[in-house]
PDB file of N, CA and C in Angstrom:
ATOM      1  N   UNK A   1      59.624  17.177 -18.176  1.00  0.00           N
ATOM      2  CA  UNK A   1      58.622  17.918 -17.441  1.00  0.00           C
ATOM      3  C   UNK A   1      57.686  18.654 -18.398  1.00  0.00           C
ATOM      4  N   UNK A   2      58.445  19.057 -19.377  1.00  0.00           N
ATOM      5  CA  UNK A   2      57.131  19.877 -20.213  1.00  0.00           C
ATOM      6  C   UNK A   2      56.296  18.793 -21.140  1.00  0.00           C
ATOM      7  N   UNK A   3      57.052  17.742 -21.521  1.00  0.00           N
ATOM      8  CA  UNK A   3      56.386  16.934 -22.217  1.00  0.00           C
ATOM      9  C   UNK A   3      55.178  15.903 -21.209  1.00  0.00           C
ATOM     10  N   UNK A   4      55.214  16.375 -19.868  1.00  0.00           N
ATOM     11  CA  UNK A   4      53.784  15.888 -19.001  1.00  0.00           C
ATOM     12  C   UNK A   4      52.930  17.335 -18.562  1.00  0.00           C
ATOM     13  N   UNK A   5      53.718  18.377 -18.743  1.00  0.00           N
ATOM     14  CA  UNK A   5      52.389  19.582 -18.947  1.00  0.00           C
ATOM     15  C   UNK A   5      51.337  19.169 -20.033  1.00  0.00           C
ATOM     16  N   UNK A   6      52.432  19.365 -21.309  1.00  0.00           N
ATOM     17  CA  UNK A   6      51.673  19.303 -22.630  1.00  0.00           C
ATOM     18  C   UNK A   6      50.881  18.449 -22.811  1.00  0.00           C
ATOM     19  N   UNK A   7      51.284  16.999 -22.211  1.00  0.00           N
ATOM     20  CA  UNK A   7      50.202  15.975 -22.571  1.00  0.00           C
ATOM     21  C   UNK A   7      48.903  16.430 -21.359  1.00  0.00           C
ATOM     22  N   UNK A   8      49.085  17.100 -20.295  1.00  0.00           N
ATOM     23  CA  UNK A   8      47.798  17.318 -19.481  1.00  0.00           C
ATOM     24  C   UNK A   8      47.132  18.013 -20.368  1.00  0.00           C
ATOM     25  N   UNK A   9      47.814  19.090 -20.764  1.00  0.00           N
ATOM     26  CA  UNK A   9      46.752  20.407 -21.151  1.00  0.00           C
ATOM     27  C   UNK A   9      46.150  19.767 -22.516  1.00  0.00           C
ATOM     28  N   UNK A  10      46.675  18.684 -23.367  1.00  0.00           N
ATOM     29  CA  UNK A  10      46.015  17.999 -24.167  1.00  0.00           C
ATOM     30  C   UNK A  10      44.878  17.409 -23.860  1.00  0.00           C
ATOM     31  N   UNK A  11      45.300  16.600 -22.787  1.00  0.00           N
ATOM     32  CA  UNK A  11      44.166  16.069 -21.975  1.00  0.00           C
ATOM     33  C   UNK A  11      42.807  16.799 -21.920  1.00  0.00           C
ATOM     34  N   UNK A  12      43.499  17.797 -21.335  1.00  0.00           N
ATOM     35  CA  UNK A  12      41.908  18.660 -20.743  1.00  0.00           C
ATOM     36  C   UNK A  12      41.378  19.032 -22.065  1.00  0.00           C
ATOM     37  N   UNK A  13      42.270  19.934 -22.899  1.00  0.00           N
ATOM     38  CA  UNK A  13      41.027  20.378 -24.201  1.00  0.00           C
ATOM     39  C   UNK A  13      40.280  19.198 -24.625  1.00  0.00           C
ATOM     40  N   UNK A  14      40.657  18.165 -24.666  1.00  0.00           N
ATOM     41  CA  UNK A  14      39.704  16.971 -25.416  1.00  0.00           C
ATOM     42  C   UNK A  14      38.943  16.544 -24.549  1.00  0.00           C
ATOM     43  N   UNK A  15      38.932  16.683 -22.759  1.00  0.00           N
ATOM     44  CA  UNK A  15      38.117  16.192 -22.023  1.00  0.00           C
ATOM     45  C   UNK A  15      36.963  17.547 -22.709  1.00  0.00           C
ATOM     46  N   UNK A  16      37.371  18.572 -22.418  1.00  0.00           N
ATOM     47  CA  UNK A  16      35.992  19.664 -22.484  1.00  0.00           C
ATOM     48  C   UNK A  16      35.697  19.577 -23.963  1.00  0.00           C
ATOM     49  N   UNK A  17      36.242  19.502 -25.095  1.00  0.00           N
ATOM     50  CA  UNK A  17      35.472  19.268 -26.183  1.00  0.00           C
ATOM     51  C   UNK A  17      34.940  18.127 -26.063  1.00  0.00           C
ATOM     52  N   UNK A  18      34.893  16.812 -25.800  1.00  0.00           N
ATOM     53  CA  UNK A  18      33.993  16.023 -25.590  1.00  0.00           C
ATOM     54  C   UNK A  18      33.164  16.488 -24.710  1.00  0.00           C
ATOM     55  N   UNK A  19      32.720  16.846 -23.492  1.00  0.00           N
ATOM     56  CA  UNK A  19      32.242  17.526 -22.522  1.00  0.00           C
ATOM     57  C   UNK A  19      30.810  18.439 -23.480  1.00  0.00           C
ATOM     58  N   UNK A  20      31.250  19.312 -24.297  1.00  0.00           N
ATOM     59  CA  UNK A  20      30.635  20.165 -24.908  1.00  0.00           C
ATOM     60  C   UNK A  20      30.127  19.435 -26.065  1.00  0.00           C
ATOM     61  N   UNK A  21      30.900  18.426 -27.240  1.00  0.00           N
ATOM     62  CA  UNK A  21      29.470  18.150 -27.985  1.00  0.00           C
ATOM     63  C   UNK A  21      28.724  17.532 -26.953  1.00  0.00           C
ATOM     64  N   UNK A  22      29.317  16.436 -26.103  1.00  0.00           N
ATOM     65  CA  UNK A  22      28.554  15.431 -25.664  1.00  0.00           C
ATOM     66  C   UNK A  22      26.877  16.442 -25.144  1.00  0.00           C
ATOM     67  N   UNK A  23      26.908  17.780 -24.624  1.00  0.00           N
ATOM     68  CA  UNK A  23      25.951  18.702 -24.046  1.00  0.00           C
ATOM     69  C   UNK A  23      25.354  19.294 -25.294  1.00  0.00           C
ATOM     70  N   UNK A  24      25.585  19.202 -26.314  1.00  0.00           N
ATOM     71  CA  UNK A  24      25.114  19.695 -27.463  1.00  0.00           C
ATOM     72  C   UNK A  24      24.392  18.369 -28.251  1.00  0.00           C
ATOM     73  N   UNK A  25      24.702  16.868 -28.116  1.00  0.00           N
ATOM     74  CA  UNK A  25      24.209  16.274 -28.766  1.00  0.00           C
ATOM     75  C   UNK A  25      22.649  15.569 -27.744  1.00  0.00           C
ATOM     76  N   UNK A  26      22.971  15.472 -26.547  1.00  0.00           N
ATOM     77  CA  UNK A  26      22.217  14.963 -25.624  1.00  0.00           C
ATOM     78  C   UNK A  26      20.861  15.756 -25.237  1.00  0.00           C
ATOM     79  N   UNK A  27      21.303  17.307 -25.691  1.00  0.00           N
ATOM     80  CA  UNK A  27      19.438  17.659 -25.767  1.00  0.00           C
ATOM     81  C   UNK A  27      18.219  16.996 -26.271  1.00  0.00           C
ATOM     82  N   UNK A  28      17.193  16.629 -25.756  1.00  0.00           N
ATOM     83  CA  UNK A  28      15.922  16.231 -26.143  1.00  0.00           C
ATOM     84  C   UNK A  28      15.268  17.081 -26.916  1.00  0.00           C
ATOM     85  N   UNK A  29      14.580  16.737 -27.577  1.00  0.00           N
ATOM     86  CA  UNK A  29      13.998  17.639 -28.575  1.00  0.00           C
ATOM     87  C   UNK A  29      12.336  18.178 -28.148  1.00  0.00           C
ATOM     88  N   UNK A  30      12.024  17.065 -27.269  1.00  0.00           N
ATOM     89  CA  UNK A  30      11.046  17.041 -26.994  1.00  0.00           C
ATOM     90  C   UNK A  30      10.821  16.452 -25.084  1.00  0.00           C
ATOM     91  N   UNK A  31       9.613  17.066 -24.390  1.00  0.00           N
ATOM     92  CA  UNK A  31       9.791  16.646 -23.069  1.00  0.00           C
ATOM     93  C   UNK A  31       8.610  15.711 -22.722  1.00  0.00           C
ATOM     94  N   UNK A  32       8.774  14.485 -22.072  1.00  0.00           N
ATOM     95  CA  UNK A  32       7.629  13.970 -21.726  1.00  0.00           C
ATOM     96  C   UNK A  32       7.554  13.756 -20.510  1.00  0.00           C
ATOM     97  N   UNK A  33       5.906  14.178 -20.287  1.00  0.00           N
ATOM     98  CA  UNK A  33       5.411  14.416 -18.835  1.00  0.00           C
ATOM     99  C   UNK A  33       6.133  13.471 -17.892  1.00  0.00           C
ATOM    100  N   UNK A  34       5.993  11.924 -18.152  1.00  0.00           N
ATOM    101  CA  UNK A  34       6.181  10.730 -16.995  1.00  0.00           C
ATOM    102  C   UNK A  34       7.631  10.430 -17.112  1.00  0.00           C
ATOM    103  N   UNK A  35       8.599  10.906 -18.010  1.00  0.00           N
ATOM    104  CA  UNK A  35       9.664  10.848 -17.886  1.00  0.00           C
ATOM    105  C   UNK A  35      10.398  12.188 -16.921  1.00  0.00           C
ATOM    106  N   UNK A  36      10.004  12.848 -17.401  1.00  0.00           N
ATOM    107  CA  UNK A  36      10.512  14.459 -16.343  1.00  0.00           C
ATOM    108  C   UNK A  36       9.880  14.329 -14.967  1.00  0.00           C
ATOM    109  N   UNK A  37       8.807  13.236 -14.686  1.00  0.00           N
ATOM    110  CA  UNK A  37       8.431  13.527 -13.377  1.00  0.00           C
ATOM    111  C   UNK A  37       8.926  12.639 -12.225  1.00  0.00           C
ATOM    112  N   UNK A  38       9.222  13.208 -10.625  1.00  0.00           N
ATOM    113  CA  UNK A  38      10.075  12.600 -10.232  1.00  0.00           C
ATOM    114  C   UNK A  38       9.411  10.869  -9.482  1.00  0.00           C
ATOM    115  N   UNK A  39       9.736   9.667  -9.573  1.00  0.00           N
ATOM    116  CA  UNK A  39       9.600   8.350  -9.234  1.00  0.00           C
ATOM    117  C   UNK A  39      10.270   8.153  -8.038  1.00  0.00           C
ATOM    118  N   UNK A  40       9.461   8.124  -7.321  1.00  0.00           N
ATOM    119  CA  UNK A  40       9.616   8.329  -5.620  1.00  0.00           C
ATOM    120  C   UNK A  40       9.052   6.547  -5.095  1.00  0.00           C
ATOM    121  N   UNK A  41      10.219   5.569  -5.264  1.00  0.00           N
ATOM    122  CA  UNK A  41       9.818   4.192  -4.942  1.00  0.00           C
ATOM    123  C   UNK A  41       8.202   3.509  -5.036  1.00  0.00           C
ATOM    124  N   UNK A  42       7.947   3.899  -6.190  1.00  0.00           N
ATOM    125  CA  UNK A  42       6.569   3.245  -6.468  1.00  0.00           C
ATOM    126  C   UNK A  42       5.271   4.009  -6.154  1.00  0.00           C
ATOM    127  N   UNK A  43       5.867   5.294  -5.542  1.00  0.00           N
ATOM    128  CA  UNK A  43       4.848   5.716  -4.836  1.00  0.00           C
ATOM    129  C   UNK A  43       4.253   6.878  -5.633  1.00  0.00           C
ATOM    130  N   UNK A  44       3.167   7.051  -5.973  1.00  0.00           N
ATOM    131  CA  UNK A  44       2.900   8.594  -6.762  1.00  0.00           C
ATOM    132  C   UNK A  44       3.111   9.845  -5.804  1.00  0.00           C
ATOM    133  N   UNK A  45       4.196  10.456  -7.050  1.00  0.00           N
ATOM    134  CA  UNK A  45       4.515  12.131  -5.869  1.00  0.00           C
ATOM    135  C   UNK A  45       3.462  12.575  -5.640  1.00  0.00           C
ATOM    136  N   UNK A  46       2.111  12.911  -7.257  1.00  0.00           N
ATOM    137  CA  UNK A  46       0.957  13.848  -6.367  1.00  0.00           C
ATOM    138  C   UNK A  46       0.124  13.137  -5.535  1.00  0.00           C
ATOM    139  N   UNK A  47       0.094  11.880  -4.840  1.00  0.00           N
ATOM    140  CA  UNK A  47      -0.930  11.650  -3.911  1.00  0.00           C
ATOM    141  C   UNK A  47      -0.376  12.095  -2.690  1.00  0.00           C
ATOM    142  N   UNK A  48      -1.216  11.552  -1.504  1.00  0.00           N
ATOM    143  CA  UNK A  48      -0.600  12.264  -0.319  1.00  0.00           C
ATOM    144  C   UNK A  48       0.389  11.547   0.203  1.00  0.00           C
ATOM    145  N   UNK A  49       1.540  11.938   0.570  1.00  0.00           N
ATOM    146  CA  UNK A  49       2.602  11.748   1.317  1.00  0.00           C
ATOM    147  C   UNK A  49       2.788  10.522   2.430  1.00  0.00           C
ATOM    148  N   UNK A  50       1.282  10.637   3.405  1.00  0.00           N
ATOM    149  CA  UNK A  50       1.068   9.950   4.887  1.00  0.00           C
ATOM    150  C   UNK A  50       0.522   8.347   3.873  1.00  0.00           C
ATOM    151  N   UNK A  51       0.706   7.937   3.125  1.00  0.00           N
ATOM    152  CA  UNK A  51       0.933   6.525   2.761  1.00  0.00           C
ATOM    153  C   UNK A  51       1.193   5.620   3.349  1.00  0.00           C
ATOM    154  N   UNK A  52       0.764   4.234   4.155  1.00  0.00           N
ATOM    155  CA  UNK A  52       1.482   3.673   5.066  1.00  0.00           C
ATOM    156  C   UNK A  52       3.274   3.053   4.138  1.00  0.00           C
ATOM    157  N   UNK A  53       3.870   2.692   5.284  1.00  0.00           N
ATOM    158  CA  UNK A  53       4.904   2.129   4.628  1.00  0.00           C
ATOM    159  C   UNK A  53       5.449   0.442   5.434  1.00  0.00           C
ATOM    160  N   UNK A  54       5.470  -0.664   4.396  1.00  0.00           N
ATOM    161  CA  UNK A  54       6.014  -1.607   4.622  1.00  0.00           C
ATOM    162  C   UNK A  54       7.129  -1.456   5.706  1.00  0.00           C
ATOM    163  N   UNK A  55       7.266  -1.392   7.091  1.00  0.00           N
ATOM    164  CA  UNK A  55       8.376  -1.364   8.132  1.00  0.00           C
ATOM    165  C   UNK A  55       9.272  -2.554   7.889  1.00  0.00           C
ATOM    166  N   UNK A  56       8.417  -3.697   7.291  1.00  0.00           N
ATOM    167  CA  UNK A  56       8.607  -5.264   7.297  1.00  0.00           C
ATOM    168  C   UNK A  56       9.978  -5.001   6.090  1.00  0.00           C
ATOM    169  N   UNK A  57       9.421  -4.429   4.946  1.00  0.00           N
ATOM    170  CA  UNK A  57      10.496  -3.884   3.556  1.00  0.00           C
ATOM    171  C   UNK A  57      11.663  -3.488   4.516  1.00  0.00           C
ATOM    172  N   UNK A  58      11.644  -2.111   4.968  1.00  0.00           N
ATOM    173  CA  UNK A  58      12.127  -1.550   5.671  1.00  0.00           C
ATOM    174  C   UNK A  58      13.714  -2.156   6.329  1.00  0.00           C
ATOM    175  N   UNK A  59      12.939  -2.874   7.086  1.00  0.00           N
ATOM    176  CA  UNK A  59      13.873  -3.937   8.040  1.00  0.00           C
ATOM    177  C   UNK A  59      14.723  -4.590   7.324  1.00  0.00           C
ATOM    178  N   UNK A  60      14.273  -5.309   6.277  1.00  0.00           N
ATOM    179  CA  UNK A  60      15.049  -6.608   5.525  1.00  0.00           C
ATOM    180  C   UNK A  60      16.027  -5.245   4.611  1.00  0.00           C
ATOM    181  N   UNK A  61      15.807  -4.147   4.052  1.00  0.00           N
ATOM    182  CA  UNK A  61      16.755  -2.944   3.273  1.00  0.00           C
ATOM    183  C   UNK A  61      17.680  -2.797   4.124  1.00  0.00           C
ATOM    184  N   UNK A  62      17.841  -2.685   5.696  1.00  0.00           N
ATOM    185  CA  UNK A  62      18.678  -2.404   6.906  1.00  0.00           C
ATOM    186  C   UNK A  62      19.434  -3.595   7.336  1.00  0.00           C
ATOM    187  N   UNK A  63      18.827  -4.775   7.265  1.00  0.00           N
ATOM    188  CA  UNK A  63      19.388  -5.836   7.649  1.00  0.00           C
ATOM    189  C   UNK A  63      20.780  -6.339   6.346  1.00  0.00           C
ATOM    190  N   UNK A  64      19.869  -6.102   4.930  1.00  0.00           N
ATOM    191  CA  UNK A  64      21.094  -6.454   3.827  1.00  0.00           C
ATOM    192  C   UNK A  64      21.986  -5.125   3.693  1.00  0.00           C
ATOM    193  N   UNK A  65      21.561  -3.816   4.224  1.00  0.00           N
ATOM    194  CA  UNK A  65      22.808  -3.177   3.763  1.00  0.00           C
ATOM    195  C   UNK A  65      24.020  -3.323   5.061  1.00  0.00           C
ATOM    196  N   UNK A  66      23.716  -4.224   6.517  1.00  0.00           N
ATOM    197  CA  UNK A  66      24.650  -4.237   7.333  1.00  0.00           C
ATOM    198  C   UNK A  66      25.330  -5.347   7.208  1.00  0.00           C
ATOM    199  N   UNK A  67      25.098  -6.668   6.073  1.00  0.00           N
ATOM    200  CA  UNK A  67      25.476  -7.511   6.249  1.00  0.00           C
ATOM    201  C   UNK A  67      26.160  -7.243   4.955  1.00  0.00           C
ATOM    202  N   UNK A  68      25.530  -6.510   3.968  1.00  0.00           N
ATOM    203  CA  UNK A  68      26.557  -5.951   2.718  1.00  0.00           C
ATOM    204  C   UNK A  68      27.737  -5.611   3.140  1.00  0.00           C
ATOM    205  N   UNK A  69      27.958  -4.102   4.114  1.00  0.00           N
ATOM    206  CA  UNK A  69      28.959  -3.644   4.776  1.00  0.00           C
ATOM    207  C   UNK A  69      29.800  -4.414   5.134  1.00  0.00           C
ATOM    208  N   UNK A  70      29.469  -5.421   5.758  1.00  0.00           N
ATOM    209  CA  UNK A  70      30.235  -6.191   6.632  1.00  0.00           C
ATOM    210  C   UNK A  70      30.980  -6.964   5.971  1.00  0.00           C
ATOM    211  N   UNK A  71      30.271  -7.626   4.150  1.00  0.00           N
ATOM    212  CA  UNK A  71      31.088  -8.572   3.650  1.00  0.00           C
ATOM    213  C   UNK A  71      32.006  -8.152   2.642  1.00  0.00           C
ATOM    214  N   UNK A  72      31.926  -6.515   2.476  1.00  0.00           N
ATOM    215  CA  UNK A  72      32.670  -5.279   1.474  1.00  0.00           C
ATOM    216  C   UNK A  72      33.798  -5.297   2.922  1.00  0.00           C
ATOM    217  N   UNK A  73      34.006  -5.735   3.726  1.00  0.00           N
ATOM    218  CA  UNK A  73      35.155  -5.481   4.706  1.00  0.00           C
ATOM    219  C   UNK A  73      36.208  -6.420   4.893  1.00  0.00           C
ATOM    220  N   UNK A  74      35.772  -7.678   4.123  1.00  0.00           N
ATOM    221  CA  UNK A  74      36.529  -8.526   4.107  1.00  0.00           C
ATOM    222  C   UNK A  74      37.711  -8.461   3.507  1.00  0.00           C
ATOM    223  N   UNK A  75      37.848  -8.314   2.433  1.00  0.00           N
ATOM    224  CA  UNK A  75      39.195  -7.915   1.379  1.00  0.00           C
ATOM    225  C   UNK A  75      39.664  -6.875   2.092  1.00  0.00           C
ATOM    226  N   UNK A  76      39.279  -6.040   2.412  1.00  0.00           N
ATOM    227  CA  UNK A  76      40.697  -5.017   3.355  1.00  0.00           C
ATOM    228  C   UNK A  76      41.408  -5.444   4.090  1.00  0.00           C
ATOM    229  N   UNK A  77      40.646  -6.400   5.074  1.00  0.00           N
ATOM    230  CA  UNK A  77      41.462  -6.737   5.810  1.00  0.00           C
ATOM    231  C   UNK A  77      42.571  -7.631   5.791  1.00  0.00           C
ATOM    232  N   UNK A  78      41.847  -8.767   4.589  1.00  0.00           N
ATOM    233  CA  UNK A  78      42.961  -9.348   4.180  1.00  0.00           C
ATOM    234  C   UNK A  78      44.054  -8.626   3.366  1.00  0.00           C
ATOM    235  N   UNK A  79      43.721  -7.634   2.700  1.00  0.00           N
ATOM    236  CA  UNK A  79      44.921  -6.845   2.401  1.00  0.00           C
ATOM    237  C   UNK A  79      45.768  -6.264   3.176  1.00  0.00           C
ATOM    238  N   UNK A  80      45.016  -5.483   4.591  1.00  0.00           N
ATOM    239  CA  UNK A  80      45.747  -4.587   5.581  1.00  0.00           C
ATOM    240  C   UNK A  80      46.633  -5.612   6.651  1.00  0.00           C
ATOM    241  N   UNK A  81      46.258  -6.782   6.754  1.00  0.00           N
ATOM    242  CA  UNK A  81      46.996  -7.614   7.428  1.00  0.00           C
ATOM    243  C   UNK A  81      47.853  -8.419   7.130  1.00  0.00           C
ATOM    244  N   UNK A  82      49.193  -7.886   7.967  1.00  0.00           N
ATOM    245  CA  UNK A  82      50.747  -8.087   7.129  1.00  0.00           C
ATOM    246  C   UNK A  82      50.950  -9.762   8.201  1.00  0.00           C
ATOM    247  N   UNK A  83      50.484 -10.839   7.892  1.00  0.00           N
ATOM    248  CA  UNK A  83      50.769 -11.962   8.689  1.00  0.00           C
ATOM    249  C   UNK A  83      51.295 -12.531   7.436  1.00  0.00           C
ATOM    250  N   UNK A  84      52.526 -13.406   7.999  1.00  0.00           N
ATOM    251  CA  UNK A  84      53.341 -14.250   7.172  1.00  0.00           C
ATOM    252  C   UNK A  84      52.695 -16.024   7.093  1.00  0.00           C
ATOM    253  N   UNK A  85      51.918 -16.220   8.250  1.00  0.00           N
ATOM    254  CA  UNK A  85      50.869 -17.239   8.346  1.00  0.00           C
ATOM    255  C   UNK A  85      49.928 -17.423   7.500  1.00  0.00           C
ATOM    256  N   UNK A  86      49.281 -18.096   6.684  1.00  0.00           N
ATOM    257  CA  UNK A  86      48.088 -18.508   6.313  1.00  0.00           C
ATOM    258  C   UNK A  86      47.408 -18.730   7.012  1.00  0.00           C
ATOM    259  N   UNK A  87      47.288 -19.597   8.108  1.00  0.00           N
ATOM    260  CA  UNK A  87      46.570 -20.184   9.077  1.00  0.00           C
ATOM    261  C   UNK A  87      45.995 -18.999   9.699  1.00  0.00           C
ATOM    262  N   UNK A  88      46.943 -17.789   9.968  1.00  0.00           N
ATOM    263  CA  UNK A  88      45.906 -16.475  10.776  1.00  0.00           C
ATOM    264  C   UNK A  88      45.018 -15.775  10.020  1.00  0.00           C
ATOM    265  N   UNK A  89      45.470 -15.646   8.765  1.00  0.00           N
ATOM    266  CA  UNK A  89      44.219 -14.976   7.689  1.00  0.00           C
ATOM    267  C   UNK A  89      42.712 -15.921   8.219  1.00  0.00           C
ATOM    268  N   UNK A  90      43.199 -17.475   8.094  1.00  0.00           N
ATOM    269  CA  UNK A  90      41.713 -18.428   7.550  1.00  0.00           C
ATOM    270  C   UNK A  90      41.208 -18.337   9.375  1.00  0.00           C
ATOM    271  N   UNK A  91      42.309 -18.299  10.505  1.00  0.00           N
ATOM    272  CA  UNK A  91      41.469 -18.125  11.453  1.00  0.00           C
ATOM    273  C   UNK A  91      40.609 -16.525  11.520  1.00  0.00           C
ATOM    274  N   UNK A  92      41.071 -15.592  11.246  1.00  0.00           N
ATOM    275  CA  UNK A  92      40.414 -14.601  11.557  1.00  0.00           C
ATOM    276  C   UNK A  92      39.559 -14.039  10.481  1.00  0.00           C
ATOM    277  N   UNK A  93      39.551 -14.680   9.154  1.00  0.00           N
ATOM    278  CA  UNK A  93      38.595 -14.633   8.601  1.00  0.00           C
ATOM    279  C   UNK A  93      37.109 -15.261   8.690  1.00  0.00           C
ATOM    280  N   UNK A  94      37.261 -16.607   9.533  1.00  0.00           N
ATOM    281  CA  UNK A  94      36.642 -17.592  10.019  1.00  0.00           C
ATOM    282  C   UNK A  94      35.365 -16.816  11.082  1.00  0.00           C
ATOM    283  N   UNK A  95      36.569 -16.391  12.237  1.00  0.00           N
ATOM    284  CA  UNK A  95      35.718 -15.370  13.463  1.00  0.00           C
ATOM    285  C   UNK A  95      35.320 -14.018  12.932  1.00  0.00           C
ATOM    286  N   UNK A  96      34.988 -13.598  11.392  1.00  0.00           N
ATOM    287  CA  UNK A  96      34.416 -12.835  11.128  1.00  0.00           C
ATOM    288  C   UNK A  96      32.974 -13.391  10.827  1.00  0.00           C
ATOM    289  N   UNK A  97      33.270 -14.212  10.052  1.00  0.00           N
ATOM    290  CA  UNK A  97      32.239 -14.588   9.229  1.00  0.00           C
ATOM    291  C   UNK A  97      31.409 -15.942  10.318  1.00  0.00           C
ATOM    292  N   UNK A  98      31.746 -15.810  11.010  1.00  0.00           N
ATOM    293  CA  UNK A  98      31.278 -16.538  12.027  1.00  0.00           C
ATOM    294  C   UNK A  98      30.078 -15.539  12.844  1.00  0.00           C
ATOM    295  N   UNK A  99      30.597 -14.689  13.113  1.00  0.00           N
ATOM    296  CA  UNK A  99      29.995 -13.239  13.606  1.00  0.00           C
ATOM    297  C   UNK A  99      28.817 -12.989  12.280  1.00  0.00           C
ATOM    298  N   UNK A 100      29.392 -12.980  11.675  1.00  0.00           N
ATOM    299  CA  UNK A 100      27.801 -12.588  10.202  1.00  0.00           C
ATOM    300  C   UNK A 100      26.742 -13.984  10.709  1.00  0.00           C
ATOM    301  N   UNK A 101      27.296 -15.102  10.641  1.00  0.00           N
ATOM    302  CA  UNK A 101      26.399 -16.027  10.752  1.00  0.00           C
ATOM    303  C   UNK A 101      25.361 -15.967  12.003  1.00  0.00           C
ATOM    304  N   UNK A 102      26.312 -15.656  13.151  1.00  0.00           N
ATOM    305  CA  UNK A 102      25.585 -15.774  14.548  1.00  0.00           C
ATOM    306  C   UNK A 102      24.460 -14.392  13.935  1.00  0.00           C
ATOM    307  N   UNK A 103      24.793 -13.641  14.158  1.00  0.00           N
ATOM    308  CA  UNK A 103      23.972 -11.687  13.540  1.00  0.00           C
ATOM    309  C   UNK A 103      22.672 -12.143  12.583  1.00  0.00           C
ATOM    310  N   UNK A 104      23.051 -13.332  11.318  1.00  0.00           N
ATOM    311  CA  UNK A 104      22.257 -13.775  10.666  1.00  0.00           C
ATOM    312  C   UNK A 104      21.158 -14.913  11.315  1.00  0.00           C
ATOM    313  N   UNK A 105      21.593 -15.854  12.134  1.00  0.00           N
ATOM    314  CA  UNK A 105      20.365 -16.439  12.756  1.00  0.00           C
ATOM    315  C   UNK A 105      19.656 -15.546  14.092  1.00  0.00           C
ATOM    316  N   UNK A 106      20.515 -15.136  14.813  1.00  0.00           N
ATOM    317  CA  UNK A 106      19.483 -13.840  15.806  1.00  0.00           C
ATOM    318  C   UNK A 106      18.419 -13.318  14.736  1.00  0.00           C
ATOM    319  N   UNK A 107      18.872 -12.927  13.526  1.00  0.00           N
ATOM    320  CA  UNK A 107      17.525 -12.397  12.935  1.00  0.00           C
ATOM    321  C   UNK A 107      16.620 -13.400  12.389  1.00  0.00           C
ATOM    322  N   UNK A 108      16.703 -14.118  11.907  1.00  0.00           N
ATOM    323  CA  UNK A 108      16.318 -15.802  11.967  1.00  0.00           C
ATOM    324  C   UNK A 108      15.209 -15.865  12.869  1.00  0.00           C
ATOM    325  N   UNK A 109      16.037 -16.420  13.986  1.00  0.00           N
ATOM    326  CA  UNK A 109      15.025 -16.438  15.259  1.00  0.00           C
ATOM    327  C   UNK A 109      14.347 -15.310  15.443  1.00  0.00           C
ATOM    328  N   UNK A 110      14.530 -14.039  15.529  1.00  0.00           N
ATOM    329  CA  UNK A 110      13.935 -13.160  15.652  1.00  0.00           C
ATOM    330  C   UNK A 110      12.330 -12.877  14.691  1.00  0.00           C
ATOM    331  N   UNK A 111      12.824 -13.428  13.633  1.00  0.00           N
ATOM    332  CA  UNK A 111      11.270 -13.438  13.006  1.00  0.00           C
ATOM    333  C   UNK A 111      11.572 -12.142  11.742  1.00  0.00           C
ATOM    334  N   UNK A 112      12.656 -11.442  11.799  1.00  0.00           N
ATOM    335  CA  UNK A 112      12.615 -10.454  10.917  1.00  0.00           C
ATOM    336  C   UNK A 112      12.757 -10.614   9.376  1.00  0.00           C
ATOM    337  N   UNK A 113      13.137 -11.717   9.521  1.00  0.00           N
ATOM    338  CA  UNK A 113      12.857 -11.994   7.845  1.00  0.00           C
ATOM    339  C   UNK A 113      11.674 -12.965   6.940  1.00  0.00           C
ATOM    340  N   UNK A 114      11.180 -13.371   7.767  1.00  0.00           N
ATOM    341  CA  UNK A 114       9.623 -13.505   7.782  1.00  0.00           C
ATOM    342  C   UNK A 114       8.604 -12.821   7.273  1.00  0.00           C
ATOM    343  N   UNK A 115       8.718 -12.933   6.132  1.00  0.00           N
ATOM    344  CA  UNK A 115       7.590 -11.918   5.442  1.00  0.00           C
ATOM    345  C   UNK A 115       6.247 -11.815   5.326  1.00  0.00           C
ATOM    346  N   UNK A 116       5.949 -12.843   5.575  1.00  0.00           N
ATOM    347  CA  UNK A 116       4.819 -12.789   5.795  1.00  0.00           C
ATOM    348  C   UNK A 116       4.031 -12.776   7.435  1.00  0.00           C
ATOM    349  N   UNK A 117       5.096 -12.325   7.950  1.00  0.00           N
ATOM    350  CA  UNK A 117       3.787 -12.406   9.560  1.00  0.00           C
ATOM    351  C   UNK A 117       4.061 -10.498   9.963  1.00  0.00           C
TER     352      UNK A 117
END
């Protein structure tokens, strides 16, 4: 037991001395304007704000982060599901990704990934 104190509290002094040069070596010496200023997606901060915005961009950013989600869900489940079958993993992996596909041509047909109209 003391020999896993000691190695923590080792731990930590060398995390914060690294911590501290690392904050001592990483000062700039010097500041430049277009680097310190903040880059707001292409857009210049000092103009005005009411900018139109691509909805079309928009859509397709919403459409890949739900179909991202959806395919970051796959491996859990095959982890969280205790079936001794193979055959039930590949079926119910199947009626997932079956579901992405159908979700993916509705938008298809729908016209939303159509960039140019």
């Amino acid at each position: 037991m003391m020999n896993l104190v000691l190695m923590g509290s080792v731990i930590m002094i060398i995390s914060i001395f690294m911590l501290i040069i690392i904050s001592l070596i990483s000062k700039k010496s010097f500041i430049d304007r277009e680097k310190s200023s903040p880059f707001e997606c292409g857009f210049d901060p000092k103009s005005s704000a009411r900018l139109p915005f691509s909805l079309h961009f928009f859509m397709i950013a919403v459409i890949f982060l739900i179909f991202d989600v959806e395919i970051t869900l796959l491996l859990p489940i095959i982890v969280s599901l205790e079936m001794s079958n193979p055959l039930n993993y590949f079926i119910i992996m199947m009626i997932f990704i079956l579901i992405l596909l159908i979700g993916l041509f509705h938008e298809w047909n729908q016209g939303a990934l159509n960039w140019t109209t």
